[in-house]
C-alpha atoms as a PDB file:
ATOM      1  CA  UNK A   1      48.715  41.060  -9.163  1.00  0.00           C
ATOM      2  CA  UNK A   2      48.920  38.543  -6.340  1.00  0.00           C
ATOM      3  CA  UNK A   3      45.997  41.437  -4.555  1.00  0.00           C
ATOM      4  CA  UNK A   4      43.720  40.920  -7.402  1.00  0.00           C
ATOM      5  CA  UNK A   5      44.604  36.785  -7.573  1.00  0.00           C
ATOM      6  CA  UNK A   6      43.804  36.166  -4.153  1.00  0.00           C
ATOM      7  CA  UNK A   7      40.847  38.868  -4.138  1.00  0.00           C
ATOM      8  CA  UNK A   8      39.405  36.617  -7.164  1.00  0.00           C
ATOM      9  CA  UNK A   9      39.787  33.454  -5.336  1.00  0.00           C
ATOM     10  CA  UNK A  10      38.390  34.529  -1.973  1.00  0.00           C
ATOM     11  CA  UNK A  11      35.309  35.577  -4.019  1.00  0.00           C
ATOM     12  CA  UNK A  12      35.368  31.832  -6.206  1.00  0.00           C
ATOM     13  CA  UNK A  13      35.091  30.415  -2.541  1.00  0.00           C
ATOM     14  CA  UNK A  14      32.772  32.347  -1.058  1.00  0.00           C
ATOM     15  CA  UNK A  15      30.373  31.646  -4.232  1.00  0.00           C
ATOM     16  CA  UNK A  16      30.883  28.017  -3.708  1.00  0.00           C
ATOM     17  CA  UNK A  17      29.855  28.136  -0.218  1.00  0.00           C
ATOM     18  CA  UNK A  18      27.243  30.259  -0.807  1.00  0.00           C
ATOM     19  CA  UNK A  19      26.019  27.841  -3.979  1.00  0.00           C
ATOM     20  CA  UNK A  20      26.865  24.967  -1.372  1.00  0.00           C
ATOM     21  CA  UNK A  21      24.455  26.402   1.277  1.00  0.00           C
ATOM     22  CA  UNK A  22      21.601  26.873  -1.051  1.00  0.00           C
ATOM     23  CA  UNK A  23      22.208  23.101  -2.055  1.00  0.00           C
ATOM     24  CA  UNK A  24      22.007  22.506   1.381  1.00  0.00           C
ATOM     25  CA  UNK A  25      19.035  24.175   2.621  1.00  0.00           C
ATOM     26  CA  UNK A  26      16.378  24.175  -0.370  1.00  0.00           C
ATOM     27  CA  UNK A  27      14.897  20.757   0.471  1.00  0.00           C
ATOM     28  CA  UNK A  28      15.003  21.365   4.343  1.00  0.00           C
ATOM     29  CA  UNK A  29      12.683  24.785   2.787  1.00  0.00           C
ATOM     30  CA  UNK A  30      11.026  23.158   0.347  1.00  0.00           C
ATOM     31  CA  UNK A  31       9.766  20.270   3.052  1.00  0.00           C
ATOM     32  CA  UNK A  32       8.845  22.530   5.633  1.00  0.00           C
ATOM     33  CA  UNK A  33       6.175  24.870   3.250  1.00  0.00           C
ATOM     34  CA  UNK A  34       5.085  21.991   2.124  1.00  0.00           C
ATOM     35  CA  UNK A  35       4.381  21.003   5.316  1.00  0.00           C
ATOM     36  CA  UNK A  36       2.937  24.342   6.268  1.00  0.00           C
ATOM     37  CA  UNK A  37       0.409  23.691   3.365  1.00  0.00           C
ATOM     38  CA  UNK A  38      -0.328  20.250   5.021  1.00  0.00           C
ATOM     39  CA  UNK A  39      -0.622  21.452   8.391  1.00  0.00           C
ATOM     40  CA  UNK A  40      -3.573  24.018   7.164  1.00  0.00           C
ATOM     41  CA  UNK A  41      -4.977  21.414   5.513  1.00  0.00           C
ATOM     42  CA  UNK A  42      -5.297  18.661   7.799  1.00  0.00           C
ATOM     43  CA  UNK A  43      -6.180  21.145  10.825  1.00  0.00           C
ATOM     44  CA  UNK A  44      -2.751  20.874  12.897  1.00  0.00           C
ATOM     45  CA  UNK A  45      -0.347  18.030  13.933  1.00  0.00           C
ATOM     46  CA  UNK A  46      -0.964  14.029  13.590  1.00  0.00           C
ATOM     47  CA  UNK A  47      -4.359  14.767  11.304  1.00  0.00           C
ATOM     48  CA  UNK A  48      -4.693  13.189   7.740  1.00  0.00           C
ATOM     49  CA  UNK A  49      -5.454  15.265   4.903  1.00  0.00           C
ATOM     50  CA  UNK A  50      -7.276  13.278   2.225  1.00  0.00           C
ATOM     51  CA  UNK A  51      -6.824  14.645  -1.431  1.00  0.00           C
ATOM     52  CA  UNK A  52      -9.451  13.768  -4.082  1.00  0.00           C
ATOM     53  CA  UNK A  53      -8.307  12.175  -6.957  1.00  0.00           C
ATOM     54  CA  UNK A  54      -5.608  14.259  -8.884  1.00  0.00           C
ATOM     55  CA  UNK A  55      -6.196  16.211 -12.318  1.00  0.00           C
ATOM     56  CA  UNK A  56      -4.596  18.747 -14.014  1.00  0.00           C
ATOM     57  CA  UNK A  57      -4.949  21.171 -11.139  1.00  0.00           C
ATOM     58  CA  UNK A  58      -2.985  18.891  -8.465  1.00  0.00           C
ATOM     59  CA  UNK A  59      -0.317  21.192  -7.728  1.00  0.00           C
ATOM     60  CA  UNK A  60       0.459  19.282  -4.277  1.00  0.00           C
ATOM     61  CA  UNK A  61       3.502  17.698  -5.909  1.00  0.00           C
ATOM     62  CA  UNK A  62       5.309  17.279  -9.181  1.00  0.00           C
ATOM     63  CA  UNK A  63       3.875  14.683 -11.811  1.00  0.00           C
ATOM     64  CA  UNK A  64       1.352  12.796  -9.332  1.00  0.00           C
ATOM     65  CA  UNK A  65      -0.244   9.221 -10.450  1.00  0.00           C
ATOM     66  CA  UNK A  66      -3.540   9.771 -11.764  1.00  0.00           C
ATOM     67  CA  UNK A  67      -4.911   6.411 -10.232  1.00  0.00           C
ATOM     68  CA  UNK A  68      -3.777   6.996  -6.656  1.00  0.00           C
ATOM     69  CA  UNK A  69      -5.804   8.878  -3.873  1.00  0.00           C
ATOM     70  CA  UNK A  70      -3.155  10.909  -1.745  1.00  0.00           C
ATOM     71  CA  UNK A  71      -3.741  11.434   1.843  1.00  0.00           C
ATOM     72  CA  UNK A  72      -1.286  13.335   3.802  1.00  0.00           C
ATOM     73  CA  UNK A  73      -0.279  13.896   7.441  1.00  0.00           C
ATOM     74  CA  UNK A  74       2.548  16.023   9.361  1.00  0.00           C
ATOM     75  CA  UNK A  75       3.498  14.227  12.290  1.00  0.00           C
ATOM     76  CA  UNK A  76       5.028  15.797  15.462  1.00  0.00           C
ATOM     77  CA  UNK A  77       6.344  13.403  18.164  1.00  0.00           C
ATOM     78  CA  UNK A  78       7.774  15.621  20.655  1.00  0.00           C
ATOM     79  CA  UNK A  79       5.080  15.342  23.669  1.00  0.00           C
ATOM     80  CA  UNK A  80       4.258  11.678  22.771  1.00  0.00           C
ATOM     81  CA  UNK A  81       4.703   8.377  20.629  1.00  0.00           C
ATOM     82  CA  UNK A  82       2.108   8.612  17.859  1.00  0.00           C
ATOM     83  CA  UNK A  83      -0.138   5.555  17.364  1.00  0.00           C
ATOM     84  CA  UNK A  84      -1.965   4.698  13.642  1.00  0.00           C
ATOM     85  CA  UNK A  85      -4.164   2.061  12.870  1.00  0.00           C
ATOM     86  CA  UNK A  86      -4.972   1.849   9.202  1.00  0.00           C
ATOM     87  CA  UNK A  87      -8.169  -0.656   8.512  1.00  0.00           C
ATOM     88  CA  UNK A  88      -7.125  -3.375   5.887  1.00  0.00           C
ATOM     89  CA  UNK A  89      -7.733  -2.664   2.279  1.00  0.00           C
ATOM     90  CA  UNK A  90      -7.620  -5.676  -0.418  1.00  0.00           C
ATOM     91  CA  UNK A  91      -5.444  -3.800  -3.240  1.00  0.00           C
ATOM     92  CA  UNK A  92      -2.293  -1.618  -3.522  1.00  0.00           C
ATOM     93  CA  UNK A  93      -1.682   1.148  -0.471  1.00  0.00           C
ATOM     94  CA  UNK A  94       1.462   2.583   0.876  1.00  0.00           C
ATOM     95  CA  UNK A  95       2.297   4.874   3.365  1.00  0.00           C
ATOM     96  CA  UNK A  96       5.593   6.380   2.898  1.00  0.00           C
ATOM     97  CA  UNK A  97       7.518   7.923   5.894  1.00  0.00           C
ATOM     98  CA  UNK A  98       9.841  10.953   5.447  1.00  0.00           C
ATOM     99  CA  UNK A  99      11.884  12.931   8.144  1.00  0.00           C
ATOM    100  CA  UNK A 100      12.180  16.446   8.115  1.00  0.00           C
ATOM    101  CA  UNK A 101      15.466  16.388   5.697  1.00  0.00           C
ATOM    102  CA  UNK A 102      12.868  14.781   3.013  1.00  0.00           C
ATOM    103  CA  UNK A 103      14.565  11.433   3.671  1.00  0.00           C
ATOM    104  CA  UNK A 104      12.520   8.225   3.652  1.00  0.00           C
ATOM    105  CA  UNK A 105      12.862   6.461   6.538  1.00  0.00           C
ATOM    106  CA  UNK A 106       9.840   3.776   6.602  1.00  0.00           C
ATOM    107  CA  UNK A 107       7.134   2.106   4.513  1.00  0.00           C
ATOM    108  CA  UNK A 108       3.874   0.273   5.758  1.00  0.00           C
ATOM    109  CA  UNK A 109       1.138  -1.103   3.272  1.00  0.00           C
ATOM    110  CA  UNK A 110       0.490  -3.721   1.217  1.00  0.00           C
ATOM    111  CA  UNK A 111       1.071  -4.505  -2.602  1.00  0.00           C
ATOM    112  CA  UNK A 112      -1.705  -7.402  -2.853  1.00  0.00           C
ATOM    113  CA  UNK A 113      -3.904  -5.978  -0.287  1.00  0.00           C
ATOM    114  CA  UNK A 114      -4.813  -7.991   2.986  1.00  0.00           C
ATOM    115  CA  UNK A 115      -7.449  -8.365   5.048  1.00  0.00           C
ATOM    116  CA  UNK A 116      -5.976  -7.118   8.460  1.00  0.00           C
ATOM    117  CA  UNK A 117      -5.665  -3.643   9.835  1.00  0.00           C
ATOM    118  CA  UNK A 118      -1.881  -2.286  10.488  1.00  0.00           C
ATOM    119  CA  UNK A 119      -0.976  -0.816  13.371  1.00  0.00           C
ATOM    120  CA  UNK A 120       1.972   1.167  14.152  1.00  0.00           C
ATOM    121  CA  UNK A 121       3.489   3.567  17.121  1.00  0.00           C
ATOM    122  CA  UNK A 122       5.386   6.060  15.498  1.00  0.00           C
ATOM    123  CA  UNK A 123       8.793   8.062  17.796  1.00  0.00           C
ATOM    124  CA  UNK A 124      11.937   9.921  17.858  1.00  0.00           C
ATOM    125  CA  UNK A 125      14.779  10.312  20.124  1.00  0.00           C
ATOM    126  CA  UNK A 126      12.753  13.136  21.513  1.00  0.00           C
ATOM    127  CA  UNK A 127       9.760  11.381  22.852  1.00  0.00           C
ATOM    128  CA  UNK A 128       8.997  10.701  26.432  1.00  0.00           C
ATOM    129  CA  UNK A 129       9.371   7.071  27.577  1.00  0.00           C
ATOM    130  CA  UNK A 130       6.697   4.912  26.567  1.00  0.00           C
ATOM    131  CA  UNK A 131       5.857   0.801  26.995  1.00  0.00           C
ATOM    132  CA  UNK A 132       4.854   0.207  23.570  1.00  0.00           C
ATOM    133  CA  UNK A 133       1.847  -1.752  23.071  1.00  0.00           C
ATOM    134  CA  UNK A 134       1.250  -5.152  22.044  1.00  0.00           C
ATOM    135  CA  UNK A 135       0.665  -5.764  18.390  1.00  0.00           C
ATOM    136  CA  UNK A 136       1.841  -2.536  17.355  1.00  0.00           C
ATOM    137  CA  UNK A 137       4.859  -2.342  14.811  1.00  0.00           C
ATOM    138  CA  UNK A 138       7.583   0.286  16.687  1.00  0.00           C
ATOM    139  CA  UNK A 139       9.282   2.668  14.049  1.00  0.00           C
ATOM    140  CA  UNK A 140      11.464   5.253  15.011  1.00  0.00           C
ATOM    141  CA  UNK A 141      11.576   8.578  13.013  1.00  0.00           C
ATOM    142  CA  UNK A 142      14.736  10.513  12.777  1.00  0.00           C
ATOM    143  CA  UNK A 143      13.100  13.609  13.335  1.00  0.00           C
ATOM    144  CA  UNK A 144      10.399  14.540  15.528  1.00  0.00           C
ATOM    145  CA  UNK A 145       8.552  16.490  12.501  1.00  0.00           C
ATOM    146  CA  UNK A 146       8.060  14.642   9.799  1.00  0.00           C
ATOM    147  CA  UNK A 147       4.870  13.499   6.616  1.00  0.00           C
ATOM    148  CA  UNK A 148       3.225  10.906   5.978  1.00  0.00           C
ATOM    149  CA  UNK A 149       2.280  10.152   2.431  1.00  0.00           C
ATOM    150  CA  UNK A 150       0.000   7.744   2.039  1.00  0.00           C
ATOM    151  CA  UNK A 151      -1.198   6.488  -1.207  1.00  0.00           C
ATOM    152  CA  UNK A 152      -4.014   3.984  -1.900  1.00  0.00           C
ATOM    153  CA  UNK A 153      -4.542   2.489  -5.708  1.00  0.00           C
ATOM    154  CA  UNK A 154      -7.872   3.053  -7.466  1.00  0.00           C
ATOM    155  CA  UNK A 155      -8.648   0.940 -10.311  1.00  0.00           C
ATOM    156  CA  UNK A 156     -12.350   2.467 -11.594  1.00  0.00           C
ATOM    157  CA  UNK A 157     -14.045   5.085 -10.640  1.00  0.00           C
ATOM    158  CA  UNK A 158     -16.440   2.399  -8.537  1.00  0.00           C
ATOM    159  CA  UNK A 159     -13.108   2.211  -5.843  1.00  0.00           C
ATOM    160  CA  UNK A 160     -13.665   5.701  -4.591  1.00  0.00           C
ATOM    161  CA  UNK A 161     -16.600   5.314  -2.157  1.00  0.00           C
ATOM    162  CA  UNK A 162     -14.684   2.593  -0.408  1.00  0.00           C
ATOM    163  CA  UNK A 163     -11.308   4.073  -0.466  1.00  0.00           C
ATOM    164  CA  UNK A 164     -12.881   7.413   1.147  1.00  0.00           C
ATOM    165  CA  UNK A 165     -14.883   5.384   3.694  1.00  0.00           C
ATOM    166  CA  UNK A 166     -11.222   3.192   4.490  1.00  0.00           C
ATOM    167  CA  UNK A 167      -9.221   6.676   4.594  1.00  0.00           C
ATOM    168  CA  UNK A 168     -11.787   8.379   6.841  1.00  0.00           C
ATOM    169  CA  UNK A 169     -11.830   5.244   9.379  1.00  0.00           C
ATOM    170  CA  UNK A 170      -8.013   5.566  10.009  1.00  0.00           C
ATOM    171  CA  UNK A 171      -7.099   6.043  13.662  1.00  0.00           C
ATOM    172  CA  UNK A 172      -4.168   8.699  14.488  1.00  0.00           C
ATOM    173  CA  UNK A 173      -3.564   9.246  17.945  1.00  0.00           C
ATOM    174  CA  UNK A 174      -0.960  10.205  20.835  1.00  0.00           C
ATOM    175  CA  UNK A 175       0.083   7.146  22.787  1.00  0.00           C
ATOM    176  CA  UNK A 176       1.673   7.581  26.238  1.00  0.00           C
ATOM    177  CA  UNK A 177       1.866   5.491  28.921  1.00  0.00           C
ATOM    178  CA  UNK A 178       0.055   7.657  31.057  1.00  0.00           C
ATOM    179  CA  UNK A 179      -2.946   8.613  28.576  1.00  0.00           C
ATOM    180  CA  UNK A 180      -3.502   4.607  28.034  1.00  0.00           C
ATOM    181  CA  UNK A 181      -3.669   3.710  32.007  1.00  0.00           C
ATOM    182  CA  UNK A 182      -6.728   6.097  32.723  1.00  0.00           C
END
């Protein structure tokens, strides 16, 4: 009897920790085919993908906002700080910053829209030394691998043309010291 008890909770435990470890590991999976998807997408590394408008075919995510263009971008800061100027747009954008453990760790955008650019010099604990730049906001990422998700707000149809020329005008590139002095 006390065979069979103990055989029936070693196997309770080793469920749990089993069920545990799947809990663990699906979004850590889950973020990095997603980013796989991305990377093909966008051509490698530190390249924005821009998605068209979402209908009932946008598989890209669950339930997506059909009034926002989507425009993604896998990140990888391991050889260098990564630099991003986004031109200034006069309604509702976001870009959303998540590590590679699908936590958010930053935001940059604006909810009224402004009439500067934003510029920002993305790193990790894993990036060479750098002197950041003036007028550059510094934000460090948790991880070096990481998305961007970046989301602008289009109110008619009449928005698109201007949101794809804004989108395509957006400046990713690697920042070292080194690069910037030649």
């Amino acid at each position: 009897m006390k065979k069979k008890l103990g055989l029936f909770f070693f196997s309770l435990l080793f469920t749990m920790a089993l069920l545990w470890a799947g809990v663990l590991a699906t979004p850590g999976y889950l973020v990095n085919k997603r980013n796989q998807e991305y990377l093909i997408q966008a051509d490698g590394y530190n390249n924005f993908y821009h998605q068209d408008l979402p209908d009932d075919k946008f598989k890209a995510f669950v339930t997506p906002s059909p009034d926002l263009l989507y425009s993604y971008l896998v990140f990888n800061t391991e050889n260098s700080a990564l630099a991003v100027e986004i031109p200034p747009y006069n309604d509702f954008w976001v870009n959303q910053m998540v590590d590679d453990n699908t936590d958010s760790f930053a935001y940059v955008g604006h909810k009224t829209g402004s009439s500067t650019s934003i510029k920002f010099l993305l790193y990790s604990d894993d990036t060479p030394p750098f002197d950041p730049p003036e007028g550059f906001r510094i934000i460090k990422s948790p991880s070096t691998i990481g998305t961007f998700l970046l989301r602008y707000l289009v109110r008619t149809q009449d928005d698109i043309p201007h949101l794809e020329t804004i989108r395509r005008s957006i400046k990713v590139y690697a920042f070292s010291n080194k690069s910037n002095k030649q």
